[in-house]
Protein backbone atom coordinates (compact mmCIF):
# COMPACT_ATOMS: atom_id res chain seq x y z
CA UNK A 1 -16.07 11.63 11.88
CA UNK A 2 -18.10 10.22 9.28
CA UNK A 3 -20.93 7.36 10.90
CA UNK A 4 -20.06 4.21 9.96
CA UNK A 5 -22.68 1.03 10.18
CA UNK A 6 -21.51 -1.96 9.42
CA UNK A 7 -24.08 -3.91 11.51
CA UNK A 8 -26.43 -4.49 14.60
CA UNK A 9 -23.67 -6.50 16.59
CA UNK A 10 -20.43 -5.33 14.65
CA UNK A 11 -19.72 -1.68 15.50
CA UNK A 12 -16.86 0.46 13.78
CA UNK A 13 -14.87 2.44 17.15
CA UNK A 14 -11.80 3.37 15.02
CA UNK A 15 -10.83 7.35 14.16
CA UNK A 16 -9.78 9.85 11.76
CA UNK A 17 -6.53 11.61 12.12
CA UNK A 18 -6.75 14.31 9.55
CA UNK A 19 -4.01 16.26 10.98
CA UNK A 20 -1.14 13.52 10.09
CA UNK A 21 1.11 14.16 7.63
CA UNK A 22 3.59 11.52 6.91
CA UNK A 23 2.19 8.20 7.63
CA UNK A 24 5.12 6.09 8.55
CA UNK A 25 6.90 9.27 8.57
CA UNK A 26 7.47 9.08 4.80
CA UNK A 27 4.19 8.92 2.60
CA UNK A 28 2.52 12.22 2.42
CA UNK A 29 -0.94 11.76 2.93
CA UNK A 30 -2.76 15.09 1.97
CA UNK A 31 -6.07 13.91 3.09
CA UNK A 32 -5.28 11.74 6.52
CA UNK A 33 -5.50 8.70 7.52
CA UNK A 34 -8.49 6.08 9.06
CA UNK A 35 -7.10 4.31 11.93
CA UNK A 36 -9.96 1.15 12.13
CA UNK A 37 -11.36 -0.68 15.10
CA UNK A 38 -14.32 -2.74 15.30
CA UNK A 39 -16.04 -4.45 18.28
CA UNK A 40 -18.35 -7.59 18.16
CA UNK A 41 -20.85 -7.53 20.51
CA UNK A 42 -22.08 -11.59 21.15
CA UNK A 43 -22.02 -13.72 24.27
CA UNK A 44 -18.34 -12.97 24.64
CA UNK A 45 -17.09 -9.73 22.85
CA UNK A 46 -14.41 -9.23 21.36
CA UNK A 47 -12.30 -6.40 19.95
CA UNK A 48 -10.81 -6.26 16.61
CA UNK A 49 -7.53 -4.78 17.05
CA UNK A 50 -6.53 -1.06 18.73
CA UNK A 51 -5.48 2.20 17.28
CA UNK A 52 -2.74 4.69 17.06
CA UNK A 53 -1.52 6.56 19.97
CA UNK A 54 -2.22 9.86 18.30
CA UNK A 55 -6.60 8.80 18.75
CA UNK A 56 -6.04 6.95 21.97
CA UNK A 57 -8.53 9.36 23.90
CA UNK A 58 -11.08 8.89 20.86
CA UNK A 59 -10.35 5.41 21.03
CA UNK A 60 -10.95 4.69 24.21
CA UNK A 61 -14.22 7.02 24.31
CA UNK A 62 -16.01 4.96 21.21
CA UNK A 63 -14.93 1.60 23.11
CA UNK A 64 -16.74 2.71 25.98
CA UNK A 65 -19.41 4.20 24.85
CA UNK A 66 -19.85 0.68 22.40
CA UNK A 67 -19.74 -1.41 25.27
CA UNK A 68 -22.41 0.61 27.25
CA UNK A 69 -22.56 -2.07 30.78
CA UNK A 70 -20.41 -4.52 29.50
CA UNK A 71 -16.69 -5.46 29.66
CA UNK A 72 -14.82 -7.02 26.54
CA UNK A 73 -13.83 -11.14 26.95
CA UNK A 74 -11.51 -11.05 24.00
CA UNK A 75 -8.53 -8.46 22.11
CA UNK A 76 -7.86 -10.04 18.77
CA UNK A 77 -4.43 -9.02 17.34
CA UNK A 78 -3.96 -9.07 13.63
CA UNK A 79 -1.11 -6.92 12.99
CA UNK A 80 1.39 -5.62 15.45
CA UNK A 81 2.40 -2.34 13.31
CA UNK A 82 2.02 0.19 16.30
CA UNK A 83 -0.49 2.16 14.57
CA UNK A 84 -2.92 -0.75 14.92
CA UNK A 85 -1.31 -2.00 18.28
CA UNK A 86 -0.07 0.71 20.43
CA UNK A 87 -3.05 0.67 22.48
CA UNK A 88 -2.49 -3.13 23.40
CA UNK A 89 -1.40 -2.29 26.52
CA UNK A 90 -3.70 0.06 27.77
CA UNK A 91 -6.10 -2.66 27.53
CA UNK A 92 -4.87 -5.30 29.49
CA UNK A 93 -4.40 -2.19 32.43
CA UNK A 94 -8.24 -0.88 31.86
CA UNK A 95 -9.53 -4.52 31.21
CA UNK A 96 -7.31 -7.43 33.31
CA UNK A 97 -9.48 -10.36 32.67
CA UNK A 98 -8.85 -9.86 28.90
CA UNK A 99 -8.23 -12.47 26.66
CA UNK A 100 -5.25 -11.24 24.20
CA UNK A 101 -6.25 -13.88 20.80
CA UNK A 102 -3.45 -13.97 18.28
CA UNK A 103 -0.47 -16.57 16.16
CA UNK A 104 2.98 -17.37 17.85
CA UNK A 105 4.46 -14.64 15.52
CA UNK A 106 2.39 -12.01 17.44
CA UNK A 107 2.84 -13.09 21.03
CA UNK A 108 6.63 -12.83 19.95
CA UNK A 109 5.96 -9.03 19.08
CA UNK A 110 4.17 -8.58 21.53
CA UNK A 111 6.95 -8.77 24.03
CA UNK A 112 8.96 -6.91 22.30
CA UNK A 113 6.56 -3.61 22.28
CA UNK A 114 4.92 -4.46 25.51
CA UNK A 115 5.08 -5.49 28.98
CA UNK A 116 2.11 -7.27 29.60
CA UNK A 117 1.40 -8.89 33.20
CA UNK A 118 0.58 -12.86 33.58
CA UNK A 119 0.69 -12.99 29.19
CA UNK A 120 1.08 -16.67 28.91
CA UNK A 121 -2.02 -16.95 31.67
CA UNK A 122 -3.98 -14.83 29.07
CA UNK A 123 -2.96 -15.59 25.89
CA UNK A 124 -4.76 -17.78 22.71
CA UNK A 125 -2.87 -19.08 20.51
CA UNK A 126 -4.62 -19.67 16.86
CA UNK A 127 -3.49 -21.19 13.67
CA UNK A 128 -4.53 -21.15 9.80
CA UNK A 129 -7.98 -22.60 10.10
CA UNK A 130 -8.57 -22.62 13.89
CA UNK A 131 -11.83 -21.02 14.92
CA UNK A 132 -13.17 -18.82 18.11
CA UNK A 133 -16.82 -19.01 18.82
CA UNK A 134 -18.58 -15.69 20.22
CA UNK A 135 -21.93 -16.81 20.91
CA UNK A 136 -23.91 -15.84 17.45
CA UNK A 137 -20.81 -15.24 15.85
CA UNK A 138 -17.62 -17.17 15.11
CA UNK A 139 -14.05 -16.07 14.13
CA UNK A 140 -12.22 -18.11 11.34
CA UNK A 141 -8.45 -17.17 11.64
CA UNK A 142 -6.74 -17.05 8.24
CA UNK A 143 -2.77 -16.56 8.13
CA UNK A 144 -1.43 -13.79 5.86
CA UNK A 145 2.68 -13.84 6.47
CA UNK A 146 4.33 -10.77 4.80
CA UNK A 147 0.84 -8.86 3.53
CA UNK A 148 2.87 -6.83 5.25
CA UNK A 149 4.36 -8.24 8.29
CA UNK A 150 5.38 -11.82 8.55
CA UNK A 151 2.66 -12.13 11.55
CA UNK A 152 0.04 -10.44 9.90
CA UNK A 153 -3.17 -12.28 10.17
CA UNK A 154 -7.24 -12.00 8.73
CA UNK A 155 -10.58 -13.01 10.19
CA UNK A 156 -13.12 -14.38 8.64
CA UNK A 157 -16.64 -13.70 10.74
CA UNK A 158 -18.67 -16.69 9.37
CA UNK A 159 -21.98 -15.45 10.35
CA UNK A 160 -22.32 -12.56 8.62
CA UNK A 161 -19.40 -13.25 6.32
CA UNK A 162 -17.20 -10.38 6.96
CA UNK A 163 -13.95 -10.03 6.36
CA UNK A 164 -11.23 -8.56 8.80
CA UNK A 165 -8.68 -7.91 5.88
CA UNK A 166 -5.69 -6.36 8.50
CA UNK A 167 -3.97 -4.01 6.29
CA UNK A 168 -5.14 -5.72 2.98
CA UNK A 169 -7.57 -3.54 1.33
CA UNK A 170 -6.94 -0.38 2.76
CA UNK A 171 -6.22 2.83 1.56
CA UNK A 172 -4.68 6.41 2.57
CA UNK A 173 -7.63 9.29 3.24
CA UNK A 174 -9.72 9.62 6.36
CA UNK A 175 -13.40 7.91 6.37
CA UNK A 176 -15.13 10.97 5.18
CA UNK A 177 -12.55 11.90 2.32
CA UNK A 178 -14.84 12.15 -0.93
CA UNK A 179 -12.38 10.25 -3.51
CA UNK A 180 -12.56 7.43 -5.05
CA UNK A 181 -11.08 4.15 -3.86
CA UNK A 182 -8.20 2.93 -6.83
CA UNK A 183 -6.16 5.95 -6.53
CA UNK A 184 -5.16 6.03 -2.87
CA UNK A 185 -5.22 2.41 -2.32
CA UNK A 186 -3.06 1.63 -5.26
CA UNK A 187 -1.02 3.71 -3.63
CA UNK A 188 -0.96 2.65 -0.41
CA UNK A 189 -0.57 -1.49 -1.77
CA UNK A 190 2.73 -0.05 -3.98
CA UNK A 191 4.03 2.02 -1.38
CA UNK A 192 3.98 -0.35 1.40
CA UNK A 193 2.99 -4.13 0.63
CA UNK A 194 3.95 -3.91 -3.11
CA UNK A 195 7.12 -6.04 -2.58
CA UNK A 196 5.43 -8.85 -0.98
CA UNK A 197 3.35 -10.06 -4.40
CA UNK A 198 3.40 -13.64 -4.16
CA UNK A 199 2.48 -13.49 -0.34
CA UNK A 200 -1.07 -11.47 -1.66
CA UNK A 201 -1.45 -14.02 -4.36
CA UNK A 202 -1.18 -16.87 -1.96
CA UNK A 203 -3.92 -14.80 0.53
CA UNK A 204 -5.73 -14.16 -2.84
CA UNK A 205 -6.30 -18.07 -3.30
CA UNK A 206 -7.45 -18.64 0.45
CA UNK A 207 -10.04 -15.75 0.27
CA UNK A 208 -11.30 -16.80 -3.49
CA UNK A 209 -12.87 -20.12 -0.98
CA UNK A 210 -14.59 -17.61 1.42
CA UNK A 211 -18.52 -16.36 0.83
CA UNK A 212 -17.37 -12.13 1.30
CA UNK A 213 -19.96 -9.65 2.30
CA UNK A 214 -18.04 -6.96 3.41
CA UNK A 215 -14.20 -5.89 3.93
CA UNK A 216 -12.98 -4.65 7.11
CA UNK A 217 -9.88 -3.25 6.72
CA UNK A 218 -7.62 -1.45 9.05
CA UNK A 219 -7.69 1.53 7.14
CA UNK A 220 -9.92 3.25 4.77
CA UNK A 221 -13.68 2.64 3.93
CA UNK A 222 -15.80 -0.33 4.91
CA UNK A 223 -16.25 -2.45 1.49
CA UNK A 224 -19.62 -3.75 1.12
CA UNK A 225 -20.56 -3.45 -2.74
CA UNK A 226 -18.91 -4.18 -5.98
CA UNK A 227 -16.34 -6.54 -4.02
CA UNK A 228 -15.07 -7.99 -6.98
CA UNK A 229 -13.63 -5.09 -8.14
CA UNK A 230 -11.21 -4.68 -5.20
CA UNK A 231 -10.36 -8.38 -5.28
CA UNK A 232 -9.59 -8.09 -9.14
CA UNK A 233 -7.54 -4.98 -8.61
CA UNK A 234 -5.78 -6.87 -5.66
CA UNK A 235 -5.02 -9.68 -8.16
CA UNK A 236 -3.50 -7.38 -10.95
CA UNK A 237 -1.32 -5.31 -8.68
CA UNK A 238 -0.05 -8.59 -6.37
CA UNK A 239 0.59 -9.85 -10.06
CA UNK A 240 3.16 -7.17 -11.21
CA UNK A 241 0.78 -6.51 -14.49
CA UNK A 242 0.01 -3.30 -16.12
CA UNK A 243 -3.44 -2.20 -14.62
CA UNK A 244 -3.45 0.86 -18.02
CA UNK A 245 -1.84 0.47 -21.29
CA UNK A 246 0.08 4.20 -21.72
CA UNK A 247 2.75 5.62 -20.74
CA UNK A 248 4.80 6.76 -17.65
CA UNK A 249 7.35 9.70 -18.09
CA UNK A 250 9.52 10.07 -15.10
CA UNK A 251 11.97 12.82 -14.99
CA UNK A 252 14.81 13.89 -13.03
CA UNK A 253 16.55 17.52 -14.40
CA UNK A 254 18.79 19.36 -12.73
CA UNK A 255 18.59 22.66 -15.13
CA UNK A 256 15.49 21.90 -16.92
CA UNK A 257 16.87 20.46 -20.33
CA UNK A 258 16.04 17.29 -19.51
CA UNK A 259 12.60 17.94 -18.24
CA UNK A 260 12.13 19.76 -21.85
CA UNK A 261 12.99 16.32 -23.38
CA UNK A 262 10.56 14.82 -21.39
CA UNK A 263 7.98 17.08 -22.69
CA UNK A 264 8.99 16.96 -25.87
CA UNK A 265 8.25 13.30 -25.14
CA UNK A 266 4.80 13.61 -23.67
CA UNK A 267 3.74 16.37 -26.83
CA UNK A 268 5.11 13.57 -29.45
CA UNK A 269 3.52 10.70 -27.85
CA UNK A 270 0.07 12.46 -27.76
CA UNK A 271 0.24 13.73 -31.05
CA UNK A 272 0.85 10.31 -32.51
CA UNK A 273 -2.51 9.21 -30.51
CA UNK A 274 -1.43 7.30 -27.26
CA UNK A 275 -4.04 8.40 -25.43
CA UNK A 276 -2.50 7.99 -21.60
CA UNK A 277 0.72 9.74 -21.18
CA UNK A 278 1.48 11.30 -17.37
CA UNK A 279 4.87 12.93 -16.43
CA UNK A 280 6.50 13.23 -13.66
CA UNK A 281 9.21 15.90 -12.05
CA UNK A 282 10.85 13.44 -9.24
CA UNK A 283 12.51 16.80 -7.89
CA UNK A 284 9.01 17.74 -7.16
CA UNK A 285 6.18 15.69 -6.75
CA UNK A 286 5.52 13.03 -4.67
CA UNK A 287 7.98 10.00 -4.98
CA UNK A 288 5.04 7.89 -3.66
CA UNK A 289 2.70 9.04 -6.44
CA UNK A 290 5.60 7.90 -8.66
CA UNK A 291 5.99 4.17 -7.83
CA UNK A 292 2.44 3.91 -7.79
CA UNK A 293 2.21 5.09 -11.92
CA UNK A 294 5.19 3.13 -12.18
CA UNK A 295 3.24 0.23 -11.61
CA UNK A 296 0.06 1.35 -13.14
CA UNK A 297 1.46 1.93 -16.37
CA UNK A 298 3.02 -0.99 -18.94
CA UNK A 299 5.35 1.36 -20.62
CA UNK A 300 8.03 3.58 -19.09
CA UNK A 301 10.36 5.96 -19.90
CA UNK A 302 13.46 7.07 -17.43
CA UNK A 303 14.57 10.79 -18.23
CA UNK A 304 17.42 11.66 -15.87
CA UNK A 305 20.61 13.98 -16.11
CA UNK A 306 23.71 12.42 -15.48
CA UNK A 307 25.42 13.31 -11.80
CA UNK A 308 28.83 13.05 -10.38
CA UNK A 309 29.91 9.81 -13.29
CA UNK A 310 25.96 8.23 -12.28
CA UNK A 311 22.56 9.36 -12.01
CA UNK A 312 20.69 12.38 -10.82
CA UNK A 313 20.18 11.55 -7.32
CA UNK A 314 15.75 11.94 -7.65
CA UNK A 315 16.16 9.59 -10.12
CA UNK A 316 18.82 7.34 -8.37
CA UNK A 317 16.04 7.14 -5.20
CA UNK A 318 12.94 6.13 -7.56
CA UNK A 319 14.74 3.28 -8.99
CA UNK A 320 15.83 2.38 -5.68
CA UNK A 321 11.99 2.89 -4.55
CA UNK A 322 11.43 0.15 -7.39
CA UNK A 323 13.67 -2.24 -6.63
CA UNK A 324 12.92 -2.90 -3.47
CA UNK A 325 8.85 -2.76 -3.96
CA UNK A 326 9.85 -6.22 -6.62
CA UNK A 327 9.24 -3.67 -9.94
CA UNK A 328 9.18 -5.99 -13.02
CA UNK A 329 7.05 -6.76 -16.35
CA UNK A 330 7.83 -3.76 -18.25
CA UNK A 331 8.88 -2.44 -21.09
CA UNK A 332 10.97 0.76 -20.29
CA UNK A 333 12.74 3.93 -22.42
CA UNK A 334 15.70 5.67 -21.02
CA UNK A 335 16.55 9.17 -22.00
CA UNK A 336 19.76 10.40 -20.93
CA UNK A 337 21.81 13.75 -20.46
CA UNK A 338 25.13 15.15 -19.84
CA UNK A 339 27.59 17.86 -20.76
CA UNK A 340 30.90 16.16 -21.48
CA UNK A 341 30.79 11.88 -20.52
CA UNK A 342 26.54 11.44 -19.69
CA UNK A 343 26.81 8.36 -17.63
CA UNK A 344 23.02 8.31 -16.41
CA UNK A 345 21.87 5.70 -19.12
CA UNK A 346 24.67 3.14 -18.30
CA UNK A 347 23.38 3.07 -14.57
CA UNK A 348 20.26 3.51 -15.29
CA UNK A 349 20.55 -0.22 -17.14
CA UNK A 350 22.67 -1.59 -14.68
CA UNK A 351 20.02 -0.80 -11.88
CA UNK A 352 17.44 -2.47 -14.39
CA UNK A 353 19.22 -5.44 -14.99
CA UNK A 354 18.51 -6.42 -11.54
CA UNK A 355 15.06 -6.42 -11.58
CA UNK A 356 13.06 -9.21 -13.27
CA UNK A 357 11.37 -9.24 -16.61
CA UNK A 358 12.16 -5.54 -18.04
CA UNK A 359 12.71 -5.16 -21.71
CA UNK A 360 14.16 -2.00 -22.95
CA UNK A 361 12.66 0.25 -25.69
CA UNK A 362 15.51 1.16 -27.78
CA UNK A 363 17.77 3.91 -28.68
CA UNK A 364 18.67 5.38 -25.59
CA UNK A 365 18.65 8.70 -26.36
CA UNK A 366 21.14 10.69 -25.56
CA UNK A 367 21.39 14.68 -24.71
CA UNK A 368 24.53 16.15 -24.77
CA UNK A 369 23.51 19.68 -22.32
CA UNK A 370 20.19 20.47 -24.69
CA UNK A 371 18.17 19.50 -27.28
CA UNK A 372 19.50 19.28 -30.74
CA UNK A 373 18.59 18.11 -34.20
CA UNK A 374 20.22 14.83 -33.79
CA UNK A 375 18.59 13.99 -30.27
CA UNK A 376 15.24 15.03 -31.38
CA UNK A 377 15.62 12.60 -34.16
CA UNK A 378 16.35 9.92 -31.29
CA UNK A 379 13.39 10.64 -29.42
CA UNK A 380 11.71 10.15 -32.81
CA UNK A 381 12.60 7.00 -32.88
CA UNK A 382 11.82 5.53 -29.63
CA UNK A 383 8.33 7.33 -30.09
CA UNK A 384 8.04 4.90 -32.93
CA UNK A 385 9.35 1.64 -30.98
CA UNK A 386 7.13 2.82 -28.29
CA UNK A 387 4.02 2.91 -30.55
CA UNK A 388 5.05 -0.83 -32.04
């Protein structure tokens, strides 16, 4: 695993796991995953949150070999999500005069994972604001409900201004993946906290009044440099804009007639000078990596074939995907195909119509099994109300 410094008293004891994958058994992750951990070594030490069961041995061998002599005073808790928690209670058994630090929300999770002897004896309770002085160092608790668990919470290390971001700020990729940052955490953020918007905006306002050095995340790199840049992305995605003007052509084709209409599409759009067109097969390629150009994109345009009186059922599951990570502010295109009664469009709108803010680019085009002179003057047309 790659070294990681962050400094002399604040040591990174979290692991790669480049052998996952499906994290959360659904998001293909091609290139891993960091599990993070971090110990504070002070007067009293604490640990900043455990690991996944699949590192526990790793784990357990960087605590160790972190605390040298000593034994840790304190297990802060900021997320309960059992790859950050599992190890919770292998803790308490290898360290019972441990302090378990964490909000009401938490200690009610808590019991619900774990079994953990004489809890209310070692338990701390903390609230938005309350503090927990280490010696040299001090813990500001900050409360981050929904970003992505309603007991998710942040630390704010005051001394050398570090902050413990939970899940915020992470990405997919181990530690030593060579890729930059925007890709895999946008998306990670669509994929799993993208519904919870407003909650990141509100967290956005409380860390806008902090003095940030570095972001500790539970997954993905230590962010030290160029902070502002994660922050603003943070602020655009939590904010449902467009990060890229372009467009987004996502196809679902069950012979390949409609994925030729897409292309058709993509060749018409690029020859007229929009300079960011990507396309997507949904029967293929990552449903994931869709959402997340969903979102990047302001312009979209839905290509699906029509399926048993509704939708192709790739296409059916992304705009499901959408609707339930809050999809909205965007101007979207539907292309639509069927043999004798194409019924794809007319679902395709009703799905729409239940997410906020979406304006659609007219015609609808229609296929009837292929391509023909009439459809191809369609797409002509929404190429133009696309360009205006």
């Amino acid at each position: 695993m790659k070294d990681v410094f962050i400094s002399k008293d604040i040591l990174y004891i979290g692991a790669d796991d480049k052998d996952l994958d499906l994290f959360e058994s659904q998001y293909i992750v091609p290139n891993g995953m960091a599990y993070n951990s971090y110990l504070i070594k002070d007067e009293k030490i604490a640990i900043m949150d455990t690991i996944d069961e699949r590192k526990t041995d790793e784990w357990i061998n960087n605590l160790e070999k972190a605390l040298g002599d000593s034994k840790p005073d304190y297990l802060i808790v900021s997320h309960l999500e059992p790859d950050h928690a599992y190890n919770i209670e292998n803790i308490v058994k290898k360290y019972p005069e441990i302090k378990i630090v964490g909000n009401d929300k938490i200690f009610t999770f808590i019991s619900q994972f774990f079994e953990i002897p004489n809890l209310e004896q070692r338990k701390i309770v903390v609230k938005e604001g309350d503090t927990l002085n280490l010696g040299k160092h001090t813990l500001q608790f900050i409360m981050a409900p929904m970003v992505h668990w309603p007991e998710v919470m942040m630390e704010y290390e005051q001394t050398e201004k570090i902050l413990f971001s939970a899940d915020a700020f992470g990405k997919f990729g181990t530690l030593d993946t060579d890729e930059e940052w925007d890709c895999e955490a946008r998306r990670y953020y669509f994929n799993i906290v993208g519904k919870y918007g407003v909650q990141v905006q509100n967290l956005l306002k409380k860390v806008a009044t902090l003095d940030i050095k570095t972001i500790c995340p539970l997954h993905g790199p230590i962010l030290k440099e160029n902070l502002e840049h994660y922050i603003n992305k943070y602020n655009i995605w939590s904010a449902y804009k467009p990060e890229t003007e372009g467009v987004f052509i996502a196809c679902s084709s069950i012979y390949g007639h409609t994925l030729e209409a897409a292309k058709k599409l993509e060749k018409m759009l690029k020859e007229k000078g929009v300079k960011k067109v990507a396309l997507t097969d949904l029967t293929r390629e990552d449903m994931a990596e869709a959402v997340e150009d969903a979102f990047k994109y302001d312009k979209i345009i839905l290509a699906s074939s029509s399926y048993n009186a509704g939708i192709f059922p790739p296409m059916e599951t992304f705009l499901n995907h959408l609707k339930c990570k809050n999809y909205q502010n965007r101007k979207i295109g539907i292309i639509e195909n069927g043999t004798w009664a194409p019924s794809a469009g007319k679902c395709i709108k009703e799905t729409l119509s239940q997410m906020k803010n979406i304006e659609i680019i007219e015609p609808m085009v229609t296929i009837k099994s292929k391509l023909n002179i009439d459809s191809e003057k369609q797409l002509e047309k929404l190429v133009t109300n696309i360009l205006k």
